[in-house]
Protein backbone atom coordinates (compact mmCIF):
# COMPACT_ATOMS: atom_id res chain seq x y z
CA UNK A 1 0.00 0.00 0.00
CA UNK A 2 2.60 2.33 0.61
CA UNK A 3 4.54 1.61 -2.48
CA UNK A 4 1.52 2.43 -4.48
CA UNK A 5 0.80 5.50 -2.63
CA UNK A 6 4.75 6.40 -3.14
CA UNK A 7 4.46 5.23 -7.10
CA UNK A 8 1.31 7.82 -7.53
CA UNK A 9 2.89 10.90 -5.92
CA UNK A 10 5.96 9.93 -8.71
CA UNK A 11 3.22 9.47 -11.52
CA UNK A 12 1.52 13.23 -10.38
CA UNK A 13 4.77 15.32 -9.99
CA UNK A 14 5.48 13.42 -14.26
CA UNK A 15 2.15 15.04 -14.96
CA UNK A 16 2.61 18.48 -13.75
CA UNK A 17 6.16 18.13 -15.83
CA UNK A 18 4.12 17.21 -18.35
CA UNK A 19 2.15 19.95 -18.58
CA UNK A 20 4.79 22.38 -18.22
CA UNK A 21 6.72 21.60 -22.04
CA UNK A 22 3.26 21.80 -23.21
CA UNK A 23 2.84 25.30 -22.22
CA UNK A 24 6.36 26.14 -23.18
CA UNK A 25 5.69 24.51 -26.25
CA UNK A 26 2.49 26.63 -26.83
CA UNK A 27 3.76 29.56 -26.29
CA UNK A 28 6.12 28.94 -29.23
CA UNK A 29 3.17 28.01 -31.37
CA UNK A 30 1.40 31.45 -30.07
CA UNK A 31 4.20 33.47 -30.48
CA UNK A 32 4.46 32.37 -34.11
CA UNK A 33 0.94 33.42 -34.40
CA UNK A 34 1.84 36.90 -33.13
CA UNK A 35 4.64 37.34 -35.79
CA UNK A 36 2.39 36.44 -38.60
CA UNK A 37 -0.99 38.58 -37.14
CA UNK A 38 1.62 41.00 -36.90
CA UNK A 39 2.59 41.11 -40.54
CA UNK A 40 -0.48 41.26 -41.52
CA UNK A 41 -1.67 44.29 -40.09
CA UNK A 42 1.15 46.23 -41.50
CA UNK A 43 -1.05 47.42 -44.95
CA UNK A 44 -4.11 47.82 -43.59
CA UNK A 45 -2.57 50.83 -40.88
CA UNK A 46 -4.69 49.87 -38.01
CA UNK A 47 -4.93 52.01 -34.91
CA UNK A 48 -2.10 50.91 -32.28
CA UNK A 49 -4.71 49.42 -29.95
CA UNK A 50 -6.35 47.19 -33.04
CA UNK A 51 -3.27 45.59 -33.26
CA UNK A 52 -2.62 45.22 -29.81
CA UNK A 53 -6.21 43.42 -29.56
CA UNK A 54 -5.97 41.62 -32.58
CA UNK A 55 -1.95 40.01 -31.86
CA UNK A 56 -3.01 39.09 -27.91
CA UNK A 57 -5.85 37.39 -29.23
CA UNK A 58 -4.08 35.52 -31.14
CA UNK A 59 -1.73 34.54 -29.01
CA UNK A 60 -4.48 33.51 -26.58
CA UNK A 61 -6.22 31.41 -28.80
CA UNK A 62 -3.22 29.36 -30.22
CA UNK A 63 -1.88 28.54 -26.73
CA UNK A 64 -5.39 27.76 -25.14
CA UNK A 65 -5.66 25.20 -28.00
CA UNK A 66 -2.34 23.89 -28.47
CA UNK A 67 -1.69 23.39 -24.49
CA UNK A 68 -4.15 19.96 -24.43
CA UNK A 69 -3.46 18.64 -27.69
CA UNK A 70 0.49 18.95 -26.99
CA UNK A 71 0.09 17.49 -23.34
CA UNK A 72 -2.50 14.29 -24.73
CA UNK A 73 0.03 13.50 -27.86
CA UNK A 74 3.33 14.33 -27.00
CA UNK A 75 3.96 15.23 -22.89
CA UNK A 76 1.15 12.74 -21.08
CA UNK A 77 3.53 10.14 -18.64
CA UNK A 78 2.70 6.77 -19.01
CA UNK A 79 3.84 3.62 -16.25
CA UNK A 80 6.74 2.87 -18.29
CA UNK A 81 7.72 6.51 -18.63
CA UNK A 82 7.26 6.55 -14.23
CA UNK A 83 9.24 3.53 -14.23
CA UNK A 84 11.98 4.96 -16.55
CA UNK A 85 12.27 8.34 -14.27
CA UNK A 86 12.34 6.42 -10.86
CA UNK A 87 15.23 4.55 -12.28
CA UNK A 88 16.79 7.60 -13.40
CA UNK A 89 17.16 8.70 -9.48
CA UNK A 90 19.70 5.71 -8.75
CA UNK A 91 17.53 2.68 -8.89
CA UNK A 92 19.31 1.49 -11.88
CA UNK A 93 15.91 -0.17 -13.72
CA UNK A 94 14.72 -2.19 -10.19
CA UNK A 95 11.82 -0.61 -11.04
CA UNK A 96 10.83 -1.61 -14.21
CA UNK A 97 12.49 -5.37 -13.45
CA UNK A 98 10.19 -4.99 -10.97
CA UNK A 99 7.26 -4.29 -12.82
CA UNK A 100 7.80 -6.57 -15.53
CA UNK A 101 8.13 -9.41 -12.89
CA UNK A 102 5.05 -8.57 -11.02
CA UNK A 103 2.94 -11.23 -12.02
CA UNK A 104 6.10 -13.93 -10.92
CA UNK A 105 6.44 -15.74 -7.64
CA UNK A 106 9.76 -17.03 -8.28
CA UNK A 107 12.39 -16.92 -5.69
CA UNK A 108 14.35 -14.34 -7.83
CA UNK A 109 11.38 -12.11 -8.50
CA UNK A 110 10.91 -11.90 -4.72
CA UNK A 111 14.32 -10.86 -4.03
CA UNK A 112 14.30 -8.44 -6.65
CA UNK A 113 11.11 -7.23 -5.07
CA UNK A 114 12.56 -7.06 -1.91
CA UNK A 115 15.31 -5.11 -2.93
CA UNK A 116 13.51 -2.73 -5.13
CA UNK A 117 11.14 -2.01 -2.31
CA UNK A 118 14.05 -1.20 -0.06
CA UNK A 119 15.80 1.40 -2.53
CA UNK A 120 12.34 2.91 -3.36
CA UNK A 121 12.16 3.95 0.33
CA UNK A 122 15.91 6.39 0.18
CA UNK A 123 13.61 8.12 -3.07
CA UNK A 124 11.73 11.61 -2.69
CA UNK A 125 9.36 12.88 -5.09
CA UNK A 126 11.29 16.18 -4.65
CA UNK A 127 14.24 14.59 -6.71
CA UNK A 128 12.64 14.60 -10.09
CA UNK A 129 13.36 18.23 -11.62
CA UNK A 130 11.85 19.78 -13.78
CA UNK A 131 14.36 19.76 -17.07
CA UNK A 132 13.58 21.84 -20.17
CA UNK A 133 16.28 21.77 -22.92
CA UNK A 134 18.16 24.38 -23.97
CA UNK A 135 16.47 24.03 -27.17
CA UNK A 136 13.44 24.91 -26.11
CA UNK A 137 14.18 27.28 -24.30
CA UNK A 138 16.38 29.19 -27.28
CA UNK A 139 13.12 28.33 -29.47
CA UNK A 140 11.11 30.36 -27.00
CA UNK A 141 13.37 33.48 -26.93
CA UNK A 142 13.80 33.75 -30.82
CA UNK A 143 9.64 33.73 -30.99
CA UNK A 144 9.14 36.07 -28.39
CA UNK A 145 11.76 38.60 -29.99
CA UNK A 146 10.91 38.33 -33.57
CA UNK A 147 6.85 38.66 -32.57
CA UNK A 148 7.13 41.57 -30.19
CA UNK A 149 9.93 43.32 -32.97
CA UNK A 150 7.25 42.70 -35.56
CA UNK A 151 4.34 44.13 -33.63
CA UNK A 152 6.17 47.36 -33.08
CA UNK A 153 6.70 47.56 -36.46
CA UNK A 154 3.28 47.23 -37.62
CA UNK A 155 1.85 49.59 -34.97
CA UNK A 156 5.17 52.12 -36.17
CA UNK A 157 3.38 52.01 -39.44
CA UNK A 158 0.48 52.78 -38.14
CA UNK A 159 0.95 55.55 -36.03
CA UNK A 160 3.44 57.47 -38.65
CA UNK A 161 0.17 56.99 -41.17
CA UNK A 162 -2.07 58.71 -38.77
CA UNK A 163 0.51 61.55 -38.56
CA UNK A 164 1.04 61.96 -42.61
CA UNK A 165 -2.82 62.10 -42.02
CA UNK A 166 -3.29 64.68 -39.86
CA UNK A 167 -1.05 66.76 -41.87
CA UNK A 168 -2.28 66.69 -44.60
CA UNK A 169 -6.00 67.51 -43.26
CA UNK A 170 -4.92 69.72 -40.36
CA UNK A 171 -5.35 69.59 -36.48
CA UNK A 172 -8.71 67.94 -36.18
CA UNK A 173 -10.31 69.16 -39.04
CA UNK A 174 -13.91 70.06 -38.53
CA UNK A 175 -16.28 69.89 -41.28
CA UNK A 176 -19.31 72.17 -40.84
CA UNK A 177 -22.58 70.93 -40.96
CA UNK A 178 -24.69 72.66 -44.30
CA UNK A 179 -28.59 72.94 -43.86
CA UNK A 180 -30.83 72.06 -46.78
CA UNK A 181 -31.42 74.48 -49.15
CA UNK A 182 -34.79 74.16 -50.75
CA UNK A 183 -36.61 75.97 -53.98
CA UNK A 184 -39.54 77.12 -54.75
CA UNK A 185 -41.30 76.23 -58.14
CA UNK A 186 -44.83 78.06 -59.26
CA UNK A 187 -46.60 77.08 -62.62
CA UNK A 188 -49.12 79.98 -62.87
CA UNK A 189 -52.25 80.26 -65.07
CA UNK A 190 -54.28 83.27 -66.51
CA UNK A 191 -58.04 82.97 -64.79
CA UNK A 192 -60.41 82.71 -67.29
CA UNK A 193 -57.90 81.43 -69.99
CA UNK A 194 -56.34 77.97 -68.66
CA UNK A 195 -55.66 76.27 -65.32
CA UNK A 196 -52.55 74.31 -63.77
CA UNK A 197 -53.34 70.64 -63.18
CA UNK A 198 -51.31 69.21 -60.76
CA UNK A 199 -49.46 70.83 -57.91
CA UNK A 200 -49.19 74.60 -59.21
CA UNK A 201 -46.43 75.98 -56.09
CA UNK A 202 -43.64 73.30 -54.98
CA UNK A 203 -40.83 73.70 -52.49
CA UNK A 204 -38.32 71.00 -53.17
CA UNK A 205 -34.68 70.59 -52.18
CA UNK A 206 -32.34 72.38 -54.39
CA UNK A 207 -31.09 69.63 -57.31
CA UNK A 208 -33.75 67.33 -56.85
CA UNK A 209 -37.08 66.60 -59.30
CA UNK A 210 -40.01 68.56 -58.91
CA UNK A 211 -44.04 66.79 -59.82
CA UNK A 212 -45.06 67.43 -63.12
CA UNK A 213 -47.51 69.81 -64.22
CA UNK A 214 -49.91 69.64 -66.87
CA UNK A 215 -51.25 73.92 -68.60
CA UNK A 216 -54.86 72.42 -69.42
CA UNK A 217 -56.64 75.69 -71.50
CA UNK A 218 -60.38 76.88 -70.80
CA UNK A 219 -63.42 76.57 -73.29
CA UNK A 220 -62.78 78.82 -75.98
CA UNK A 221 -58.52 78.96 -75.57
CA UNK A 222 -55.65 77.06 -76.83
CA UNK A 223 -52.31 76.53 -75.09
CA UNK A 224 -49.42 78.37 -77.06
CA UNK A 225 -46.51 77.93 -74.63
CA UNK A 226 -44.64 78.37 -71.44
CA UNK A 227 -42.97 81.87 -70.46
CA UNK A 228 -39.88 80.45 -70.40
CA UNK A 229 -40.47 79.37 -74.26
CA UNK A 230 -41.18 75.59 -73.78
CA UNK A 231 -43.55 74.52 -75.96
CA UNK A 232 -45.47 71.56 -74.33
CA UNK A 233 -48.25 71.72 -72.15
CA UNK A 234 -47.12 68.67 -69.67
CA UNK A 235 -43.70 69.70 -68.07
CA UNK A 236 -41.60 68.56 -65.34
CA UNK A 237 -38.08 70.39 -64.25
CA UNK A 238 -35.54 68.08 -63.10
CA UNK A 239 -32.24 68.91 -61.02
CA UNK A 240 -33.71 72.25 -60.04
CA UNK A 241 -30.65 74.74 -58.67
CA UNK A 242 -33.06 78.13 -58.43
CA UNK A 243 -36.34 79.06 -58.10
CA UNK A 244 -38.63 78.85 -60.76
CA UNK A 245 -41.99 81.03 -61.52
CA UNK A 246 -43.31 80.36 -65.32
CA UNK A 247 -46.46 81.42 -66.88
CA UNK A 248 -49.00 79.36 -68.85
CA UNK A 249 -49.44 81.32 -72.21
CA UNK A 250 -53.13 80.95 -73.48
CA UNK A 251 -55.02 82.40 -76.42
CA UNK A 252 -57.86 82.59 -77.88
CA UNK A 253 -59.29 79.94 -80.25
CA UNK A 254 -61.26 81.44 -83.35
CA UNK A 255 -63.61 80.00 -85.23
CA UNK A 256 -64.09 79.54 -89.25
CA UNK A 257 -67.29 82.29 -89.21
CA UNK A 258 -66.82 85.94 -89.25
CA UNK A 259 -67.80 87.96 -86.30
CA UNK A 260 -70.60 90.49 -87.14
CA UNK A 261 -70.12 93.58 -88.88
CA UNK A 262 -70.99 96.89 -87.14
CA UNK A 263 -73.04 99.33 -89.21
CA UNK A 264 -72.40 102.66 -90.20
CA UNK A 265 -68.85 103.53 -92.22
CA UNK A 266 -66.76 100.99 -90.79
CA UNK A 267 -67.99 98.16 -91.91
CA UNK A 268 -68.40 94.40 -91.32
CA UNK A 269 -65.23 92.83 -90.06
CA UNK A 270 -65.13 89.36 -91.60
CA UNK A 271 -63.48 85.83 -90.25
CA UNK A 272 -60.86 83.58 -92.86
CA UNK A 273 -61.02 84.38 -96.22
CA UNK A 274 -63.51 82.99 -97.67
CA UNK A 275 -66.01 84.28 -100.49
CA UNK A 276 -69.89 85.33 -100.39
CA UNK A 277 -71.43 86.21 -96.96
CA UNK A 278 -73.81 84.05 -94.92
CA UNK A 279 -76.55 87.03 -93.71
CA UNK A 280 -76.06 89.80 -95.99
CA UNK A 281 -78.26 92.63 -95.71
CA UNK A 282 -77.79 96.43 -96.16
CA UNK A 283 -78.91 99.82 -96.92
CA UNK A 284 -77.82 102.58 -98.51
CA UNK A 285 -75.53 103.59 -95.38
CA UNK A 286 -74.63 100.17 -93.65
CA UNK A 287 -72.92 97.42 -94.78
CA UNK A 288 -74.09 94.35 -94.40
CA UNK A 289 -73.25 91.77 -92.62
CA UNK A 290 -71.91 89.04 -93.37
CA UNK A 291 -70.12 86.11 -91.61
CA UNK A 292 -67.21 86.50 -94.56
CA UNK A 293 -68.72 89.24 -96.53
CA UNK A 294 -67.54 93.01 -96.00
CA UNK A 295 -70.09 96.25 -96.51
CA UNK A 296 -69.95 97.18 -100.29
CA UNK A 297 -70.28 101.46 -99.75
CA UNK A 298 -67.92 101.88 -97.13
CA UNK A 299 -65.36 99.16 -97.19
CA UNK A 300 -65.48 97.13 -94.43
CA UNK A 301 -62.24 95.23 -92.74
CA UNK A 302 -63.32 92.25 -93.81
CA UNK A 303 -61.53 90.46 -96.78
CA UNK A 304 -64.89 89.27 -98.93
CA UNK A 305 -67.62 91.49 -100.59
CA UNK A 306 -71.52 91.52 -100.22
CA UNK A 307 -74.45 93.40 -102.33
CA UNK A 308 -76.91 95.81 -101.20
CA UNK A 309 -79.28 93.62 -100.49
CA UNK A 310 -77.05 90.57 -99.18
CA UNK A 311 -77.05 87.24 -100.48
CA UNK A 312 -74.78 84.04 -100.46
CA UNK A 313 -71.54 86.14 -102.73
CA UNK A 314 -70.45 89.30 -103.61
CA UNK A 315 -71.07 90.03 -107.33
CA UNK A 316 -71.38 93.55 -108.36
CA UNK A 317 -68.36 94.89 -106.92
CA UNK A 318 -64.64 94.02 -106.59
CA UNK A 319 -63.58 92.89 -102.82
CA UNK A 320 -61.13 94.95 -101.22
CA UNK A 321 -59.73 94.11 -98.39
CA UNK A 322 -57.84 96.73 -95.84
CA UNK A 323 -55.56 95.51 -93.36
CA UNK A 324 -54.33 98.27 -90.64
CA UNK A 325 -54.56 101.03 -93.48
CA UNK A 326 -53.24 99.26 -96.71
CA UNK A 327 -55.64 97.96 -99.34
CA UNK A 328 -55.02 94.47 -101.20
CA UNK A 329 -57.30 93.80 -104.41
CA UNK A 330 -58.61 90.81 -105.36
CA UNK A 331 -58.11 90.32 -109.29
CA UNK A 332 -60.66 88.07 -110.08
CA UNK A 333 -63.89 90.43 -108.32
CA UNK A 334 -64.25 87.81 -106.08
CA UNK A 335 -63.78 87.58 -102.41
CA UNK A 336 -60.39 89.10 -101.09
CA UNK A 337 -57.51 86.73 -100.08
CA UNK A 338 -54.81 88.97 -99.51
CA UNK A 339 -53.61 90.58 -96.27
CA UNK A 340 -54.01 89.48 -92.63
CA UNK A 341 -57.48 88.01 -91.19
CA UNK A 342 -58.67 88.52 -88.11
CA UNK A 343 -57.09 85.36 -86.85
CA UNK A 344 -53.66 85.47 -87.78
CA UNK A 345 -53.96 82.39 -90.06
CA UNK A 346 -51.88 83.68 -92.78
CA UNK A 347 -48.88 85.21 -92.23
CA UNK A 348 -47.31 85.36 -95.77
CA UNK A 349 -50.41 84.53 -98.21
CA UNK A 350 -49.92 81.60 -99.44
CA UNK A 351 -49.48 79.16 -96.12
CA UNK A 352 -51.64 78.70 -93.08
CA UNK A 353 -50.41 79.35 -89.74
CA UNK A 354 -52.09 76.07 -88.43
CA UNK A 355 -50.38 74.00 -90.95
CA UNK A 356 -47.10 75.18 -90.43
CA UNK A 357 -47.82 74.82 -86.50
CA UNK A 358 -48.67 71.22 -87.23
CA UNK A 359 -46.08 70.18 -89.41
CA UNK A 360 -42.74 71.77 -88.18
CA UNK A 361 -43.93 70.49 -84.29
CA UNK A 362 -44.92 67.19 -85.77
CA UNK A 363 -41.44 66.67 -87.17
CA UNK A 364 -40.03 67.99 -83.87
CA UNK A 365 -41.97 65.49 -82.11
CA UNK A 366 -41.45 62.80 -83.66
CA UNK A 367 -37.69 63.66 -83.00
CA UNK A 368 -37.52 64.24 -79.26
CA UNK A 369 -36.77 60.65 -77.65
CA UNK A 370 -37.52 62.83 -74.08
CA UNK A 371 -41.21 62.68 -74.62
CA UNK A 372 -43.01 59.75 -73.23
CA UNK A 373 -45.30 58.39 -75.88
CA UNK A 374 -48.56 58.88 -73.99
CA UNK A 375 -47.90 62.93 -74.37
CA UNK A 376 -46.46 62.52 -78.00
CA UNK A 377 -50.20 61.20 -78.75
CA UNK A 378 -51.80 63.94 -76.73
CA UNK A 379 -49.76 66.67 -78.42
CA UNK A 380 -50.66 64.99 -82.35
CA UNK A 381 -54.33 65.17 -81.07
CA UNK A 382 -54.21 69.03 -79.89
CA UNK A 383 -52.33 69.83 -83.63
CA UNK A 384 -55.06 67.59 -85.19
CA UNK A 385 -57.38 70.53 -83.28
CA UNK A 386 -55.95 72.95 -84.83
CA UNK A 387 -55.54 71.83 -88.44
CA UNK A 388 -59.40 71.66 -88.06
């Protein structure tokens, strides 16, 4: 009983030996880890403390999980391994002749049990040492010096960035804080003439998109354009820098009958050019009137002629046709073409104002990619208007 008790104090002091090259072995696997953490750190110019964090982790982590698997593979005592250590102390192998002659009764495994027993009793526990090897220990100091070099280096680095930094952006550079600017954007409308569907006054922030607006004309009026010379009725600024106030531009939208002519020596003022007069009637001081036709006596402004007595077309007299003072005769005696009717429709003659309206913006709109096709076909309807 108290050679066992003697043989596991031997086997506990082999463990704690045991334990110790692990952890001296560990920390030369850790350290290793510190060199390369260390090395990597270097580009990325990570504040001192990051590095500090990241290389002590590291170094706990590797030794924490190299200390058990060294001790269970390489540093764990087995009975031989006692055996060979108790020997080692001046026993000169009785113990493991012992051992290996345990199971015998022979009259020499006795005695050599005997004797055994009696040198195990001159044996402390306190007599194994703890060795480590010179090796190890020279292993241990080239880690530790070539991982701490390395993580001044990298935190070096780091701190000489931070400096070039500074410099180049000043002493704690502060960057003032800008409020948003905004803009305001008004689409406005004649009353009477047109309206503004959608939402007429905007306040957006400056560069962004404001809601699109749609000039929508009254009974009786056309759309014509924008202040600001755009030409579509739908709109909607984008990137908007300033503030913006524009003006629907509406007029109004004749139609192919003459207005009525006033009696007495100015005459009938007649609509498009067109021959004969609808209502004719007259005296010997009024001209008639006529929805085309001009008063006969007295010349009217109108750019057809009408008889006394009315009727569907002028016959008796030549038309003449006055235009803000000038006089332009028709040829043929019938009703007058020339000159300028009431609704600017002809502006050199020979072409109509609507038809060049329709076919230069047409050709423009077929053109302009910008234009969404739903408001290409609602433009080519409003032109269609106005050929008509």
């Amino acid at each position: 009983m108290e050679q066992e008790n003697l043989f596991k104090k031997f086997y506990r002091k082999l463990v704690r030996i045991g334990v110790v090259k692990a952890m001296l072995l560990a920390a030369i696997c850790g350290l290793a880890a510190v060199f390369g953490c260390a090395i990597v750190t270097i580009p990325f110019y990570l504040p001192v403390k990051t590095i500090l964090l990241i290389v002590l982790g590291a170094f706990a982590g590797v030794f924490a999980f190299a200390v058990p698997i060294l001790y269970f593979t390489l540093f764990k005592p087995t009975k031989r391994d006692m055996d060979r250590e108790i020997d080692k102390l001046g026993l000169e192998e009785r113990v493991i002749t012992m051992h290996e002659l345990e199971g015998s009764n022979s009259y020499l495994a006795l005695c050599q049990r005997e004797d055994a027993k009696k040198k195990l009793g001159s044996v402390k526990t306190s007599d194994l040492k703890y060795k480590i090897s010179k090796t190890s220990l020279l292993a241990l100091c080239i880690a530790f010096a070539l991982s701490l070099s390395m993580t001044g280096i990298s935190s070096l680095v780091s701190v000489k960035y931070a400096e070039s930094l500074q410099n180049q952006q000043g002493e704690d550079p502060e960057v003032p804080e800008k409020d948003p600017e905004y803009v305001t954007i008004k689409y406005l409308a004649e009353e009477g003439m047109g309206h503004i569907e959608g939402q007429a006054e905007q306040v957006i922030l400056k560069g962004s998109d404001a809601q699109s607006v749609l000039a929508v004309p009254e009974e009786g009026f056309i759309f014509v354009k924008w202040s600001d010379d755009y030409i579509y009725a739908e709109r909607w600024d984008w990137n908007v820098l300033e503030d913006i106030e524009v003006e629907a531009i509406f007029i109004p939208q004749m139609e192919g009958g003459g207005n009525e002519g006033n009696p007495g020596d100015e005459g009938g003022s007649g609509g498009n050019s067109q021959p004969g007069g609808d209502e004719g009637s007259g005296g010997d001081d009024e001209g008639g009137e006529g929805g085309n036709g001009s008063g006969e006596e007295n010349g009217g402004q109108g750019t057809g002629s009408g008889s006394e007595d009315g009727g569907d077309e002028g016959q008796e007299n030549p038309g003449e046709g006055q235009t803000g003072g000038s006089e332009i005769e028709d040829p043929n005696g019938v009703a007058g073409t020339g000159g300028k009717s009431n609704d600017n429709t002809v502006i050199d003659g020979q072409t109509d104002y609507k038809t060049a309206i329709d076919e230069n913006s047409e050709e423009d709109l077929e053109n302009d990619d910008s234009i969404p096709d739903e408001l290409k076909d609602l433009i080519k309807r409003y032109l269609e208007n106005l050929r008509h």
